[in-house]
Protein backbone atom coordinates (compact mmCIF):
# COMPACT_ATOMS: atom_id res chain seq x y z
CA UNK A 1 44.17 -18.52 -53.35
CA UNK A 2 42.76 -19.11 -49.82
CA UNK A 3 44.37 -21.43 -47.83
CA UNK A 4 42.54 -24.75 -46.16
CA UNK A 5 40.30 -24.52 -44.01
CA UNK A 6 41.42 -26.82 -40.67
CA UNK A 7 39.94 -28.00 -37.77
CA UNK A 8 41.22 -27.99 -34.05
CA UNK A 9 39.95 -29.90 -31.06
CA UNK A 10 40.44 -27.28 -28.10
CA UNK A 11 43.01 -25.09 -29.39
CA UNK A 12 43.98 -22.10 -27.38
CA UNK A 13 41.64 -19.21 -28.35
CA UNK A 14 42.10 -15.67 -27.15
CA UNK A 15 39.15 -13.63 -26.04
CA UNK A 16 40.09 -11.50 -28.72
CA UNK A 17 39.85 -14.26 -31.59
CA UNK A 18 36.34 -15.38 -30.62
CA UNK A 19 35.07 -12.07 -29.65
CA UNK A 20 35.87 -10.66 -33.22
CA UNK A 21 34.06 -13.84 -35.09
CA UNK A 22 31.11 -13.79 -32.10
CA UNK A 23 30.67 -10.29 -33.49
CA UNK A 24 30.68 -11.04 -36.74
CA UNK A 25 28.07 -13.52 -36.99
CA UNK A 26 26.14 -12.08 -33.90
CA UNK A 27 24.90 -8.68 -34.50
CA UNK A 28 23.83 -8.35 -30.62
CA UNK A 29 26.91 -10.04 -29.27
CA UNK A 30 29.01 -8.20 -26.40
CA UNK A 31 32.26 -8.68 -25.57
CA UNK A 32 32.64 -11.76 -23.10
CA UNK A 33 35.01 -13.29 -21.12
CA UNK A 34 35.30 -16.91 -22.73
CA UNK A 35 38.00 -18.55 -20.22
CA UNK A 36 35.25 -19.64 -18.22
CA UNK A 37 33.00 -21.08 -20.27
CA UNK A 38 36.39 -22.95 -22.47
CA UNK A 39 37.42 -24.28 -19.14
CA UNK A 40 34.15 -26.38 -18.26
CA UNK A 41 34.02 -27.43 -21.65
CA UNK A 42 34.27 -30.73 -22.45
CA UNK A 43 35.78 -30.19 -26.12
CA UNK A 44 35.47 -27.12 -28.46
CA UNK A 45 35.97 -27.21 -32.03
CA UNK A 46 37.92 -24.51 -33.88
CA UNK A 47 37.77 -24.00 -37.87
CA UNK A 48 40.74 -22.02 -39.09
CA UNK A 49 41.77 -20.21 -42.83
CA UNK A 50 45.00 -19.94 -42.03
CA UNK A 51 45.32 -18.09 -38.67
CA UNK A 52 41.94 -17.02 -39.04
CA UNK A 53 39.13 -17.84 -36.59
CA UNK A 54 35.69 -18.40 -38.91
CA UNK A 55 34.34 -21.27 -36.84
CA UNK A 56 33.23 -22.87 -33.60
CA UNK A 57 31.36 -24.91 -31.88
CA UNK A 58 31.74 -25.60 -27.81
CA UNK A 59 30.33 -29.14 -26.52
CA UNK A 60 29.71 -28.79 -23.15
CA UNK A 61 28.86 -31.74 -20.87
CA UNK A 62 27.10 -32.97 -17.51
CA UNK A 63 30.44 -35.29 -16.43
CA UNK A 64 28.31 -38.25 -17.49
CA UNK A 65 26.92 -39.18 -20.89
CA UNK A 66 25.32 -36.26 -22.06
CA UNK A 67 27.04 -33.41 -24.15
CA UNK A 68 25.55 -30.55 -25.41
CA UNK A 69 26.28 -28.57 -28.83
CA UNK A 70 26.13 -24.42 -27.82
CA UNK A 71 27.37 -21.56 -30.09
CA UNK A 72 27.82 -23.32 -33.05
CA UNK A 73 29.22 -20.01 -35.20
CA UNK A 74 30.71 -19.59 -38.67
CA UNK A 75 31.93 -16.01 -39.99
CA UNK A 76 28.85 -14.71 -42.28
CA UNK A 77 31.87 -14.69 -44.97
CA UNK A 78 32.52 -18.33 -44.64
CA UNK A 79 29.13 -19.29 -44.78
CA UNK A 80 27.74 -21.95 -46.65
CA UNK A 81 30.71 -23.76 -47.12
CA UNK A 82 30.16 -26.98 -44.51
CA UNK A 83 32.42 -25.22 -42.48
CA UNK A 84 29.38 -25.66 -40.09
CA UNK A 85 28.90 -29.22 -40.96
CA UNK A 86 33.24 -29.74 -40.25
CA UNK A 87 32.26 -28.26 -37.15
CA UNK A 88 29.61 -30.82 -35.83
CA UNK A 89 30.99 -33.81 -37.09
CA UNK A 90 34.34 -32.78 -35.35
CA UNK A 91 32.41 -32.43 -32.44
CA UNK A 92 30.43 -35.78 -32.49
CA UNK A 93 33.41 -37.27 -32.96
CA UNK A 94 35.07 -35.87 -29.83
CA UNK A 95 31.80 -36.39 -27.90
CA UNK A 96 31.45 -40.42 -29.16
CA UNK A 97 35.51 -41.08 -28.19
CA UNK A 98 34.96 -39.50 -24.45
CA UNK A 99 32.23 -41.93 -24.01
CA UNK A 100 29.53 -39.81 -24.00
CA UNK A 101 25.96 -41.73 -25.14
CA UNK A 102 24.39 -38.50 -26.10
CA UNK A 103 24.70 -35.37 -27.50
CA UNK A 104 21.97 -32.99 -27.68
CA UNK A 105 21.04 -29.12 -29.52
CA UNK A 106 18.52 -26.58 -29.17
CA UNK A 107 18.09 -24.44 -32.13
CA UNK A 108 16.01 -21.98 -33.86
CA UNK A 109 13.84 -22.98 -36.40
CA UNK A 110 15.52 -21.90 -39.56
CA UNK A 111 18.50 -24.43 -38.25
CA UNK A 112 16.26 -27.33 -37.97
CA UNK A 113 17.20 -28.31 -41.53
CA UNK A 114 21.15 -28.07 -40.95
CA UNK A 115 21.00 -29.81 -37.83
CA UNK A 116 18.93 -32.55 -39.40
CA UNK A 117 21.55 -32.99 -42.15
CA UNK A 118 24.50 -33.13 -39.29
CA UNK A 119 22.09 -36.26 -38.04
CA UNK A 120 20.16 -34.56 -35.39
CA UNK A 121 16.62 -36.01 -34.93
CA UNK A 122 13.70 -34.00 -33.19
CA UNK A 123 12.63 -34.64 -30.22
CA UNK A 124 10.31 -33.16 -27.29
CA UNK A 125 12.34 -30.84 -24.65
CA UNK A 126 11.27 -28.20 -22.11
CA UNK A 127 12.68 -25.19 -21.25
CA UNK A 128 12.48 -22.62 -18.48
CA UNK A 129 13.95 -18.54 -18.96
CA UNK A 130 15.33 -18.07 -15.85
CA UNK A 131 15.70 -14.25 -16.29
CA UNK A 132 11.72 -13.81 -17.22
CA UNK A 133 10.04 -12.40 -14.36
């Protein structure tokens, strides 16, 4: 029997931990260096079988009223179990009791219906790749 799945507001995650799921569920991932990235974070949610990383989501912020959903990931082999869904609503949550007014995602098509069911409504934004010549 598995054990149950859990949820963790910032826990301490190891490079190792979310490199291993980030490769999992990103076939073009490379190794990073998270520790950056974790410390400007506002909150990050962590989903857990046991001492097993299959989920998270980082919520980063502008210091004011407006947080941001990046890198929501769940392991391909927890999939489809609203893992994903734990994951937002954990991180609304957080987001809502630091006072922020806001909380916005970019996403791929094919997530448009997820994020809609996690309460998400579409709106216009613009966007500018700063590494295109």
């Amino acid at each position: 029997m598995e054990a149950a799945i859990t949820f963790h507001l910032s826990p301490p995650l190891s490079n190792t931990q979310l490199n291993a799921l980030f490769a999992a569920a990103w076939p073009s991932h490379t190794d990073s260096d998270f520790a950056p990235v974790l410390s400007r974070s506002l909150v990050y949610v962590a989903a857990f079988n046991a001492e097993q990383l299959i989920g998270f989501v980082n919520v980063a912020w502008d210091g004011g009223v407006h947080a941001f959903l990046l890198d929501t990931t769940v392991h391909p082999g927890w999939q489809r179990r609203g893992i994903g869904t734990g994951l937002v609503q954990n991180a609304v949550v957080a987001a809502r009791a630091a006072a922020c007014e806001w909380l916005h995602v970019d996403y791929e098509d094919h997530l448009e219906e997820f994020y809609q069911g996690c309460g998400f409504r579409l709106t216009q934004a613009g966007l500018i790749n700063l590494r295109a010549p």
